[in-house]
C-alpha atoms as a PDB file:
ATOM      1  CA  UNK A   1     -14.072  25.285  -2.382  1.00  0.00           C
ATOM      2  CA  UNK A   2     -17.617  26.968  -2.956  1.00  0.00           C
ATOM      3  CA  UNK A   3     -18.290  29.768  -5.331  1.00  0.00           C
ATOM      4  CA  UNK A   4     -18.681  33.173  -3.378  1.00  0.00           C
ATOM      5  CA  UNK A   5     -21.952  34.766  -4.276  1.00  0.00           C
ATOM      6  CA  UNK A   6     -25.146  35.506  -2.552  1.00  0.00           C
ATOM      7  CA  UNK A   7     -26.377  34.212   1.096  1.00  0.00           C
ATOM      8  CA  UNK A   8     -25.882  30.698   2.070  1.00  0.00           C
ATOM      9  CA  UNK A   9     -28.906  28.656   3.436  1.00  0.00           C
ATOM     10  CA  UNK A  10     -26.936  26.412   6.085  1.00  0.00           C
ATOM     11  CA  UNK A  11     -30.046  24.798   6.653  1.00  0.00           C
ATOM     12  CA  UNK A  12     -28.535  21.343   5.465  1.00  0.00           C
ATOM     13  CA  UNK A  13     -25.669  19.213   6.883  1.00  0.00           C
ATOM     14  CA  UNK A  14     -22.381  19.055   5.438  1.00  0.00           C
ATOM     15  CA  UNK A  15     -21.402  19.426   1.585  1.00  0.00           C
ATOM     16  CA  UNK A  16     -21.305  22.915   0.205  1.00  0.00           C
ATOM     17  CA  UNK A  17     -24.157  25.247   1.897  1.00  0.00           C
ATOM     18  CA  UNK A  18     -27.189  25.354  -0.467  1.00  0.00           C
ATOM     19  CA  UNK A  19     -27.082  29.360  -1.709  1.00  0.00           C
ATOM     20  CA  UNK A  20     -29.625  31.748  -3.007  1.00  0.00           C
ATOM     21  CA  UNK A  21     -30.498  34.065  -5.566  1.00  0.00           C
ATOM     22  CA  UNK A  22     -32.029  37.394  -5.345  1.00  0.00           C
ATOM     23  CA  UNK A  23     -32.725  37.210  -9.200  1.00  0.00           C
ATOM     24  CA  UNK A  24     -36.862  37.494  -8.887  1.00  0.00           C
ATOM     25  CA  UNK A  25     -37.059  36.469  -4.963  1.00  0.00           C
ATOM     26  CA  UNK A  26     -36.663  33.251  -5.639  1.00  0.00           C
ATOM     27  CA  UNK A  27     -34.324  30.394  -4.285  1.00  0.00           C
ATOM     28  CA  UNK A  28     -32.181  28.329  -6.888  1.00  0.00           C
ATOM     29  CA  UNK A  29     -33.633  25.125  -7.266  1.00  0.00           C
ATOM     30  CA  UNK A  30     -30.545  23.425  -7.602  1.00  0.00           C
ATOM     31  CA  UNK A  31     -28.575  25.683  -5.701  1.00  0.00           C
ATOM     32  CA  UNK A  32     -24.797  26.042  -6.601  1.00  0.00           C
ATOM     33  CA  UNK A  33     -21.792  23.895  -7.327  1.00  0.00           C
ATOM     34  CA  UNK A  34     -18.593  23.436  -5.525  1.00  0.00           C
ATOM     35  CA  UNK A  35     -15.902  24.002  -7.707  1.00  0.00           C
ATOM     36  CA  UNK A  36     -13.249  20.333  -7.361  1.00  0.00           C
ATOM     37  CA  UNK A  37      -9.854  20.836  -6.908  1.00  0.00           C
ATOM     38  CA  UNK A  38      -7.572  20.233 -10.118  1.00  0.00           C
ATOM     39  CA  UNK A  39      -4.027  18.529  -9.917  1.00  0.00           C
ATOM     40  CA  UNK A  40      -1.485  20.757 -10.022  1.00  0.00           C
ATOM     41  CA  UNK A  41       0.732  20.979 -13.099  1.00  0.00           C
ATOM     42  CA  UNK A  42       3.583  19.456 -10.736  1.00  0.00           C
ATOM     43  CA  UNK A  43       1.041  16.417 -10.367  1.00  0.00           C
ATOM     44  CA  UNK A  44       0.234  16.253 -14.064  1.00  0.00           C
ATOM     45  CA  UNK A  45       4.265  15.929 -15.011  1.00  0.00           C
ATOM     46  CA  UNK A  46       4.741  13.214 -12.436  1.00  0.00           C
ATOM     47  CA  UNK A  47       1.331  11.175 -13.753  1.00  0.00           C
ATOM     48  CA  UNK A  48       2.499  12.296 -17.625  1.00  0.00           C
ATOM     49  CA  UNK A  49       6.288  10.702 -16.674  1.00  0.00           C
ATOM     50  CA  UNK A  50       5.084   8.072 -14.523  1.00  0.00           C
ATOM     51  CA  UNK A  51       2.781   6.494 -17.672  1.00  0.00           C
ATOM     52  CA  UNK A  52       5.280   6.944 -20.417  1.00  0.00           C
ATOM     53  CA  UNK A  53       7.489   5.163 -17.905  1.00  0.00           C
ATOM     54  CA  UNK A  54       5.312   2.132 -18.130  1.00  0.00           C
ATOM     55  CA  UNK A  55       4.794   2.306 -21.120  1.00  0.00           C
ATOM     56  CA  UNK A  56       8.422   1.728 -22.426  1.00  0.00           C
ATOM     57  CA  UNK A  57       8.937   5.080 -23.798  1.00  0.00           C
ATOM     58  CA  UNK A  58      11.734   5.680 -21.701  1.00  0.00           C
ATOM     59  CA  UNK A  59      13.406   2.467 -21.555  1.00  0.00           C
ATOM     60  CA  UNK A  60      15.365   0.941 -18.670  1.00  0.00           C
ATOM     61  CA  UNK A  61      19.157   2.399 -18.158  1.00  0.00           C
ATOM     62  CA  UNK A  62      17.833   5.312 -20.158  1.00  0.00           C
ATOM     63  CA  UNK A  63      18.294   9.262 -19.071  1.00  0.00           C
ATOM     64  CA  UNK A  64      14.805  11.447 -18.557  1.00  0.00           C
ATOM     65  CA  UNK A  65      14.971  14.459 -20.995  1.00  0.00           C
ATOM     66  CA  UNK A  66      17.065  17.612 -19.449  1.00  0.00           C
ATOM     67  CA  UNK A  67      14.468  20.225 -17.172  1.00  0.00           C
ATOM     68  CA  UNK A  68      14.037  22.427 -19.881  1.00  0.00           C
ATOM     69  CA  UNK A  69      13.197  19.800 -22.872  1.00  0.00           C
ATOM     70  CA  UNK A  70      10.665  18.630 -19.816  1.00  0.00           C
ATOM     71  CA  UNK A  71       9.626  22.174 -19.644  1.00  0.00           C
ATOM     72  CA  UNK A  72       9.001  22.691 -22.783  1.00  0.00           C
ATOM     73  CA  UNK A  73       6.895  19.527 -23.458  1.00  0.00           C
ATOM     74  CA  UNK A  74       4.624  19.626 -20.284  1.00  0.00           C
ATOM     75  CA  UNK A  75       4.746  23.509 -21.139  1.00  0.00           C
ATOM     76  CA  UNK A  76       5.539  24.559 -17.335  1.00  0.00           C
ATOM     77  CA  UNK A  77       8.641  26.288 -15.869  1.00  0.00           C
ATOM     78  CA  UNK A  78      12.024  24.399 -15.018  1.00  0.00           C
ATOM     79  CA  UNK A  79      11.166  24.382 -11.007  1.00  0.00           C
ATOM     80  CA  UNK A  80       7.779  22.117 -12.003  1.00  0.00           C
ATOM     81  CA  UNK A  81       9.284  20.053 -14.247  1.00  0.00           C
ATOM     82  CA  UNK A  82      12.071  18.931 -11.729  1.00  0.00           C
ATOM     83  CA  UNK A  83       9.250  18.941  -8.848  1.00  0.00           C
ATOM     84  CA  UNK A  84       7.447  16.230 -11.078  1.00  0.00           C
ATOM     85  CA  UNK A  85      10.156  13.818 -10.808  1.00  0.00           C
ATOM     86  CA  UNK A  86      11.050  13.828  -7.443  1.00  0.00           C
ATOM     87  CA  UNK A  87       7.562  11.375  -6.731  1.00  0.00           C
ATOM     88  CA  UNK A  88       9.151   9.440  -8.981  1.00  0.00           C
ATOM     89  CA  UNK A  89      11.970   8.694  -7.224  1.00  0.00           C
ATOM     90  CA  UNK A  90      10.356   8.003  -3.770  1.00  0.00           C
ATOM     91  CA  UNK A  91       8.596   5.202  -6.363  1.00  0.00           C
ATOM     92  CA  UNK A  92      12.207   3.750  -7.856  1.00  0.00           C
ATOM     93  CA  UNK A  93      11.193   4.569 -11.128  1.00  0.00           C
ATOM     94  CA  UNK A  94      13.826   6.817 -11.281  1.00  0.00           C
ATOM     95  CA  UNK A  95      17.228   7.457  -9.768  1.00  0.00           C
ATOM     96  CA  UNK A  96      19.429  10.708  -9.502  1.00  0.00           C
ATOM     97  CA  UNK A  97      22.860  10.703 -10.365  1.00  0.00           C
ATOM     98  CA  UNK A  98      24.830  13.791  -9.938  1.00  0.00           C
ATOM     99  CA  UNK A  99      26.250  15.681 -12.296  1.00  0.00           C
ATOM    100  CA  UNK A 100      24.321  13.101 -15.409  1.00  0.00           C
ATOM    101  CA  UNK A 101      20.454  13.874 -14.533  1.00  0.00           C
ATOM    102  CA  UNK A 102      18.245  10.939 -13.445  1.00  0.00           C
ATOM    103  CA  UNK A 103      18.110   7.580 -14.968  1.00  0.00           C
ATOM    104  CA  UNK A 104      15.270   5.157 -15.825  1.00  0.00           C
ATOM    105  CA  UNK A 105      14.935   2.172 -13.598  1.00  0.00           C
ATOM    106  CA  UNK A 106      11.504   1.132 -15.025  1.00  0.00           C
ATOM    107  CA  UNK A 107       8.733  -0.299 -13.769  1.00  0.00           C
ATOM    108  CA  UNK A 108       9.268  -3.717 -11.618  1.00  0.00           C
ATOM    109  CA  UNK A 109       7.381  -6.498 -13.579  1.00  0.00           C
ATOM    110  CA  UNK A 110       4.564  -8.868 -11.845  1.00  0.00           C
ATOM    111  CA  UNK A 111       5.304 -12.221 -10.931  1.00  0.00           C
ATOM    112  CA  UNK A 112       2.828 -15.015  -9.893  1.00  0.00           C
ATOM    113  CA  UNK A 113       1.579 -15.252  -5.880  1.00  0.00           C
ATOM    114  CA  UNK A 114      -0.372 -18.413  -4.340  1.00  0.00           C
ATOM    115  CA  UNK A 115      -2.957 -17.323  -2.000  1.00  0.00           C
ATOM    116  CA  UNK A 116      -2.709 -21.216  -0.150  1.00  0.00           C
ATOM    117  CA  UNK A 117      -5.499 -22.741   1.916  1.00  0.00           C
ATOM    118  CA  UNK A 118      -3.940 -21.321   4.715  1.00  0.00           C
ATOM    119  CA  UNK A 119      -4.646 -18.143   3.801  1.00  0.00           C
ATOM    120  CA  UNK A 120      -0.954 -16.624   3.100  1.00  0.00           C
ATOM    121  CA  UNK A 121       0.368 -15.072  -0.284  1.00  0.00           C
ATOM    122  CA  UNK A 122       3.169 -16.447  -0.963  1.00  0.00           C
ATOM    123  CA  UNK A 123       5.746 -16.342  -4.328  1.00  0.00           C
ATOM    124  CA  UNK A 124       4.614 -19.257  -6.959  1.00  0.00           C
ATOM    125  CA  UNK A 125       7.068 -21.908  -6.185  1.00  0.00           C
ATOM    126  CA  UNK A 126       7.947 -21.050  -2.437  1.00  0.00           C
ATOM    127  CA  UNK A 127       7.050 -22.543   0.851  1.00  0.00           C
ATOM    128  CA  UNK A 128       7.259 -19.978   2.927  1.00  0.00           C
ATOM    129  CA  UNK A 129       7.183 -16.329   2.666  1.00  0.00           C
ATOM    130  CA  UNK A 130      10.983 -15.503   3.837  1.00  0.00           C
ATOM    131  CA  UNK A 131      12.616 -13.348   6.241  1.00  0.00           C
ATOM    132  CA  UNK A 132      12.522  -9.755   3.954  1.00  0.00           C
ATOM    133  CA  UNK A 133      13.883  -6.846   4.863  1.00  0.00           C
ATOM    134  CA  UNK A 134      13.418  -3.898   7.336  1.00  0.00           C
ATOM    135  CA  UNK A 135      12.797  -6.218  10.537  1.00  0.00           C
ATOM    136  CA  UNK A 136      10.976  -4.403  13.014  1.00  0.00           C
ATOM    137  CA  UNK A 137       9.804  -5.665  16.619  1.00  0.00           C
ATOM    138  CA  UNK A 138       7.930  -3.714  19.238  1.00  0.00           C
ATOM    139  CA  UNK A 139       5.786  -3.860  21.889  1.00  0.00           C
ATOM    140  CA  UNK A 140       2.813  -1.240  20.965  1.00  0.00           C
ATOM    141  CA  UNK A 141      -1.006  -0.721  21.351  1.00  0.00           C
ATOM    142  CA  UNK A 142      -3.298  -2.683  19.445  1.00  0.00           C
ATOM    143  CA  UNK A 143      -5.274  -0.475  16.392  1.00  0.00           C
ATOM    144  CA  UNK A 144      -8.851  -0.775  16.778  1.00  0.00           C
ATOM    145  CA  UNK A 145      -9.252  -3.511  13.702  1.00  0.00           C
ATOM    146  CA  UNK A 146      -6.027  -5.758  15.710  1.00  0.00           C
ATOM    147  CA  UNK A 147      -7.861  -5.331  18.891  1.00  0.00           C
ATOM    148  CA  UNK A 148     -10.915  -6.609  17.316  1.00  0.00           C
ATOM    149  CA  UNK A 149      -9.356  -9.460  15.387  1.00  0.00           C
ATOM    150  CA  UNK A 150      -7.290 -10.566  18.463  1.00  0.00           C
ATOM    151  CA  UNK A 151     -11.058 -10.112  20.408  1.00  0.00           C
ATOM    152  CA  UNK A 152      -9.259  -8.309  22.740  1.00  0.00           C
ATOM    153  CA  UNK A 153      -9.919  -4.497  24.089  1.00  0.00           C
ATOM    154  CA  UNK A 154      -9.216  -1.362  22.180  1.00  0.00           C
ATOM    155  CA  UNK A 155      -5.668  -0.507  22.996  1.00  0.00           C
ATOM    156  CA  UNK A 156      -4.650  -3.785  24.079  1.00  0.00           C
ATOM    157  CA  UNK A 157      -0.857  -4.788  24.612  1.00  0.00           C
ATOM    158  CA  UNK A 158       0.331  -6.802  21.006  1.00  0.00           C
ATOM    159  CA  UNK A 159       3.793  -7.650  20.088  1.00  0.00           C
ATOM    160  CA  UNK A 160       4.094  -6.749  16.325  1.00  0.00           C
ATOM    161  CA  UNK A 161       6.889  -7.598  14.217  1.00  0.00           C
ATOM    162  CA  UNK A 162       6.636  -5.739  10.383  1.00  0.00           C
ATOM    163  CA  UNK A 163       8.726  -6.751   7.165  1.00  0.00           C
ATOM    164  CA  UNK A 164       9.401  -5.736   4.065  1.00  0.00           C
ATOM    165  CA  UNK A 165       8.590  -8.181   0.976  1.00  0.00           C
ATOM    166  CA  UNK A 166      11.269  -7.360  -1.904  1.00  0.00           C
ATOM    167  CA  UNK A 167      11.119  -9.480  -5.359  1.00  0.00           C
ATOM    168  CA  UNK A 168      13.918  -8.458  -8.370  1.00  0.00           C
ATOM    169  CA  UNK A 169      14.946  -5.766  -5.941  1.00  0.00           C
ATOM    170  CA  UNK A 170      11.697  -4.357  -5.635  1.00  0.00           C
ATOM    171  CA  UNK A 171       9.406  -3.821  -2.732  1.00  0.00           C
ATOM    172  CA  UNK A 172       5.689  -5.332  -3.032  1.00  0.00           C
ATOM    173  CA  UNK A 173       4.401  -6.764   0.399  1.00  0.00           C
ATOM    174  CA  UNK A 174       4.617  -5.090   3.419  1.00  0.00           C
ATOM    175  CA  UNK A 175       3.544  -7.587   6.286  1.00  0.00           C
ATOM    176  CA  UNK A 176       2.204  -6.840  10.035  1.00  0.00           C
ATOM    177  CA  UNK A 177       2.309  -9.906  12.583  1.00  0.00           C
ATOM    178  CA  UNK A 178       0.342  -9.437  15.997  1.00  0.00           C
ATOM    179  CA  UNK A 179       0.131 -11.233  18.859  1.00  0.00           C
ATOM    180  CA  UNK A 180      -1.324 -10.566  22.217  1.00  0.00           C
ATOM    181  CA  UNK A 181       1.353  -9.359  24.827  1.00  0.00           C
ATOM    182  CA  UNK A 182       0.567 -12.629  27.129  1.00  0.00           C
ATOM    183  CA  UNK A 183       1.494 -14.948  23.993  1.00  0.00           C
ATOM    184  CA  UNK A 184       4.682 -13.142  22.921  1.00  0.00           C
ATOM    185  CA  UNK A 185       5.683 -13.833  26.889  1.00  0.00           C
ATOM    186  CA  UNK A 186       5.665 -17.113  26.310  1.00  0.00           C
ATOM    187  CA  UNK A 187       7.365 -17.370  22.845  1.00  0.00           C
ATOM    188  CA  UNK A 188       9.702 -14.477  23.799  1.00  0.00           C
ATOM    189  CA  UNK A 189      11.684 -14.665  20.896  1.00  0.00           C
ATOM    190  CA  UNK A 190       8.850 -13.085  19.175  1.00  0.00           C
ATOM    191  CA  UNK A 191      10.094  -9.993  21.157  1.00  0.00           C
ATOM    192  CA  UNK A 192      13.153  -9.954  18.949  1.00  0.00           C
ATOM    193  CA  UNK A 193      14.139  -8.003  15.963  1.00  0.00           C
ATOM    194  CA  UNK A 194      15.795 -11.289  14.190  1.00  0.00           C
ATOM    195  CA  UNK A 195      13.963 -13.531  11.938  1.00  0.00           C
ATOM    196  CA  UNK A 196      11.762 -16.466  12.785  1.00  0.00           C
ATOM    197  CA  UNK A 197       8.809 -18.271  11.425  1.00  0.00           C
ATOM    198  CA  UNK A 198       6.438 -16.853  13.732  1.00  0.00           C
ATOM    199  CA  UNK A 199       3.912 -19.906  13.361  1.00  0.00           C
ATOM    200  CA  UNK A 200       6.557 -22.121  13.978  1.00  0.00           C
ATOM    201  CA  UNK A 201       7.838 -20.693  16.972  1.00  0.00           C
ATOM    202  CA  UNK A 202       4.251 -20.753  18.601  1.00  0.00           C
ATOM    203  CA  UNK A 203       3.366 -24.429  17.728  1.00  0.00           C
ATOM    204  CA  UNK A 204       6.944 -25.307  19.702  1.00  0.00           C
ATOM    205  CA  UNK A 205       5.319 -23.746  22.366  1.00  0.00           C
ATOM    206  CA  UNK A 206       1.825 -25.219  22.518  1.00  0.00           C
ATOM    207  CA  UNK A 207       0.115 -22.728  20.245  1.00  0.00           C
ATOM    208  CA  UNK A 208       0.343 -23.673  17.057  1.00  0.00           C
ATOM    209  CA  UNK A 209      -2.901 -22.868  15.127  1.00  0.00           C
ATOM    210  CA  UNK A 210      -5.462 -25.473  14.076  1.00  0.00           C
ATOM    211  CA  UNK A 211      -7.835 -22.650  12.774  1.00  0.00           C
ATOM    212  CA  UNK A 212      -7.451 -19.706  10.351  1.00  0.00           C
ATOM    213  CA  UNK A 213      -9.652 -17.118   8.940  1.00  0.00           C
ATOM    214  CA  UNK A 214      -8.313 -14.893   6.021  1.00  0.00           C
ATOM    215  CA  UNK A 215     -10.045 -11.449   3.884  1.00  0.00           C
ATOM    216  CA  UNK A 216      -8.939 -10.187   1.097  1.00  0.00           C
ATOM    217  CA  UNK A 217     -10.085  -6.658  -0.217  1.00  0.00           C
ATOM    218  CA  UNK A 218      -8.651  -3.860  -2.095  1.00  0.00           C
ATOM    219  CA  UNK A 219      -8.063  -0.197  -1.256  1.00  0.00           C
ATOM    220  CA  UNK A 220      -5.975   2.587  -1.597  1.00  0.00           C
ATOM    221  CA  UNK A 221      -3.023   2.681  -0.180  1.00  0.00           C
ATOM    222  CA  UNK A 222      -2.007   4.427   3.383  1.00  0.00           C
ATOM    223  CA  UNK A 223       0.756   7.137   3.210  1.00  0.00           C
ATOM    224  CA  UNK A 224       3.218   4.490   5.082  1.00  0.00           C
ATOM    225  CA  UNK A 225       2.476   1.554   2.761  1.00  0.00           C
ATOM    226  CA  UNK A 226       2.811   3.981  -0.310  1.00  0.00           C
ATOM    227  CA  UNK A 227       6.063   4.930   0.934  1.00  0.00           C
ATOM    228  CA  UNK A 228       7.738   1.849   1.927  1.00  0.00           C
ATOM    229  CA  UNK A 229       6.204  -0.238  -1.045  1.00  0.00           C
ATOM    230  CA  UNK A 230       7.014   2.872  -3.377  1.00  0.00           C
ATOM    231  CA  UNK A 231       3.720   2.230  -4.820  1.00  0.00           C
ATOM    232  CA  UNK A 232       2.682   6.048  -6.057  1.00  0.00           C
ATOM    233  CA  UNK A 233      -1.359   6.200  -6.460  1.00  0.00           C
ATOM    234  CA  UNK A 234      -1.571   2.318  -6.585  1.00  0.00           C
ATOM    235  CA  UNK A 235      -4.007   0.624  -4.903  1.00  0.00           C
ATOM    236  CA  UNK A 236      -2.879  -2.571  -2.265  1.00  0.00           C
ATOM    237  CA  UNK A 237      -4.279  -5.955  -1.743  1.00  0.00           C
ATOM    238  CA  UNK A 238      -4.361  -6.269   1.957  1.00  0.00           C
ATOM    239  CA  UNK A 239      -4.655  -9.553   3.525  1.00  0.00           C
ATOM    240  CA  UNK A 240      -6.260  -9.837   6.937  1.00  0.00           C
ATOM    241  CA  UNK A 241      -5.294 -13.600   8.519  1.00  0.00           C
ATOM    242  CA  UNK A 242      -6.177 -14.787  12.356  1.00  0.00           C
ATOM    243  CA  UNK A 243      -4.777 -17.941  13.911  1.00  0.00           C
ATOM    244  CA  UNK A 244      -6.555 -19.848  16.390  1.00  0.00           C
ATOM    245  CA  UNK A 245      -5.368 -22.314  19.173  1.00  0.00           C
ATOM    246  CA  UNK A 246      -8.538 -24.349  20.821  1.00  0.00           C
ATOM    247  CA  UNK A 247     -10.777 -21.801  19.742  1.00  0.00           C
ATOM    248  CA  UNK A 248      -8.547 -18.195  20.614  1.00  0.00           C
ATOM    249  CA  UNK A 249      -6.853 -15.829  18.473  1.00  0.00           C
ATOM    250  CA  UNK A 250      -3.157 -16.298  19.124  1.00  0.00           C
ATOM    251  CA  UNK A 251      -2.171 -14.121  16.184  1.00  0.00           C
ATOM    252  CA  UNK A 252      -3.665 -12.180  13.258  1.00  0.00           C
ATOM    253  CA  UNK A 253      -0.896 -10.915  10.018  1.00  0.00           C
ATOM    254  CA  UNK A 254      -1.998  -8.151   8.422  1.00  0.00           C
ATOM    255  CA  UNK A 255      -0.170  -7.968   4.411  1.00  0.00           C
ATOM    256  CA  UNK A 256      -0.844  -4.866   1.699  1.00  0.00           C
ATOM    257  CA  UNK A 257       0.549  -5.821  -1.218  1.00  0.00           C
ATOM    258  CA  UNK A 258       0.866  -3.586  -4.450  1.00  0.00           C
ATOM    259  CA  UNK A 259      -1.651  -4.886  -6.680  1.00  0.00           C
ATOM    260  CA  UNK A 260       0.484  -3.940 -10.140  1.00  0.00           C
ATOM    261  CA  UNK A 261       3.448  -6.334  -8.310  1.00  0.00           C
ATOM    262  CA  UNK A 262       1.461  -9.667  -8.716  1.00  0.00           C
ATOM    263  CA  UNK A 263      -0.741 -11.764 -10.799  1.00  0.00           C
ATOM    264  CA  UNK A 264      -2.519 -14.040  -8.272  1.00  0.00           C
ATOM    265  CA  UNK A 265      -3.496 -18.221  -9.236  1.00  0.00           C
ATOM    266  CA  UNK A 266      -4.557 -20.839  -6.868  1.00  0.00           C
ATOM    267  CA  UNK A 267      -4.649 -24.458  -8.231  1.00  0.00           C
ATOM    268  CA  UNK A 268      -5.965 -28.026  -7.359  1.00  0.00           C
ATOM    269  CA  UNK A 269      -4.712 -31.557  -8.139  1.00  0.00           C
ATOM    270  CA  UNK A 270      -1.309 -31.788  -9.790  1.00  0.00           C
ATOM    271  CA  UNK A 271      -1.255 -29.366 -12.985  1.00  0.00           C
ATOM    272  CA  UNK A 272       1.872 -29.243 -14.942  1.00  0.00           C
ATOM    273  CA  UNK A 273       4.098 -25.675 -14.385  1.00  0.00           C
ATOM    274  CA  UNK A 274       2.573 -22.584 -16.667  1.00  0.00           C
ATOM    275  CA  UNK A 275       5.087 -21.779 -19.471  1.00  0.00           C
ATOM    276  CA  UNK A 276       6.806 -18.431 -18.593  1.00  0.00           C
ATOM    277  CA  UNK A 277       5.551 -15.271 -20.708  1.00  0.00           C
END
């Protein structure tokens, strides 16, 4: 939001409209500021909660403090204080139990990944990634970045099955497998909402891959993959991975993973296990 004052030059694109001053004829060399938005108090008691979560003030199994002790210490009224926690929630930080007030869960701890040579992130110790939770299967059109990883058309025809990724209970991978339409016809069972391993499947029916190309970037998180991964304002890993067969994209897997979920190491050779911390 702009300050309201004298006339605005809109003689330049975008950002807040360059004003001017009467004060001796003159223009304002620098012209004026836009004012930034501040959180809202409700926003400060969920970030002001949310750290002395993490950092073991309220421990584990532990109540929060009643709405008006939270009141008084974030010095806002009893509605605000009870607003601030609900975020929390969403996150399973917290959980509400009638009638006693809401109880400390506590921040999930990290545990070691493997990003292999095949490009997948996968739990230290495991060979394959599992069957999670939330199975979805559908027949949709392609996103723009699918379409161009599958070097198909924008809004081509993909089969996508999505999972959930839960370790000690917690969410922290939330995975996207596409294929084009014309390969999930021939390994139809891709079309189903039960678990399979997808690369399997294909290679049993003349497709397996013997290419793959993986990214790895990080960014903040979409609405949907803050809420299902309960991730708040973290940021995600997110894992782009495209199969080939003779040359053509028979699948790409799309992964965001919450980044304060996982310590990532990748190893060579035969070193012994790292002692547990």
């Amino acid at each position: 939001m702009c300050d309201d004052g004298a006339p605005e030059d809109r003689s330049r694109q975008g950002g807040c409209p360059m004003k001017r001053t009467r004060a001796r004829g003159r223009p304002h060399r620098y012209g004026k500021m836009c004012l930034m938005s501040q959180p809202s108090q409700q926003d400060k008691v969920t970030a002001e909660l949310r750290r002395a979560i993490v950092a073991g003030e309220f421990a584990p199994g532990s109540f929060l403090p009643s709405s008006r002790a939270l009141a008084s210490r974030f010095d806002v009224v009893r509605n605000t204080a009870m607003a601030g926690i609900e975020p929390l929630v969403k996150e399973g930080l917290v959980e509400s139990l009638p009638k006693r007030g809401y109880r400390v869960i506590g921040a999930p701890k990290a545990f070691e990944v493997v990003w292999t040579q095949g490009g997948q992130l996968l739990p230290a110790g495991e060979e394959e990634l599992g069957r999670g939770e939330e199975l979805c299967a559908e027949i949709r059109q392609a996103p723009s970045p699918v379409a161009r990883l599958l070097q198909g058309p924008d809004g081509m025809t993909v089969a996508v099955r999505s999972t959930v990724h839960q370790h000690a209970g917690a969410p922290w991978a939330l995975r996207e497998f596409f294929t084009p339409r014309s390969v999930a016809d021939v390994a139809r069972r891709l079309l189903e909402p039960e678990y399979v391993d997808e690369e399997r499947l294909l290679a049993e029916h003349g497709l397996g891959r013997d290419g793959v190309r993986s990214s790895w970037s990080t960014r903040a998180a979409t609405a949907d993959e803050a809420r299902v991964l309960k991730s708040g304002p973290a940021p995600v890993h997110f894992i782009q991975r495209t199969g080939f067969h003779e040359g053509e994209p028979v699948f790409c897997e799309l992964t965001a993973v919450r980044t304060d979920r996982v310590h990532l190491s990748r190893s060579a050779g035969n070193p012994p296990e790292m002692p547990e911390t």
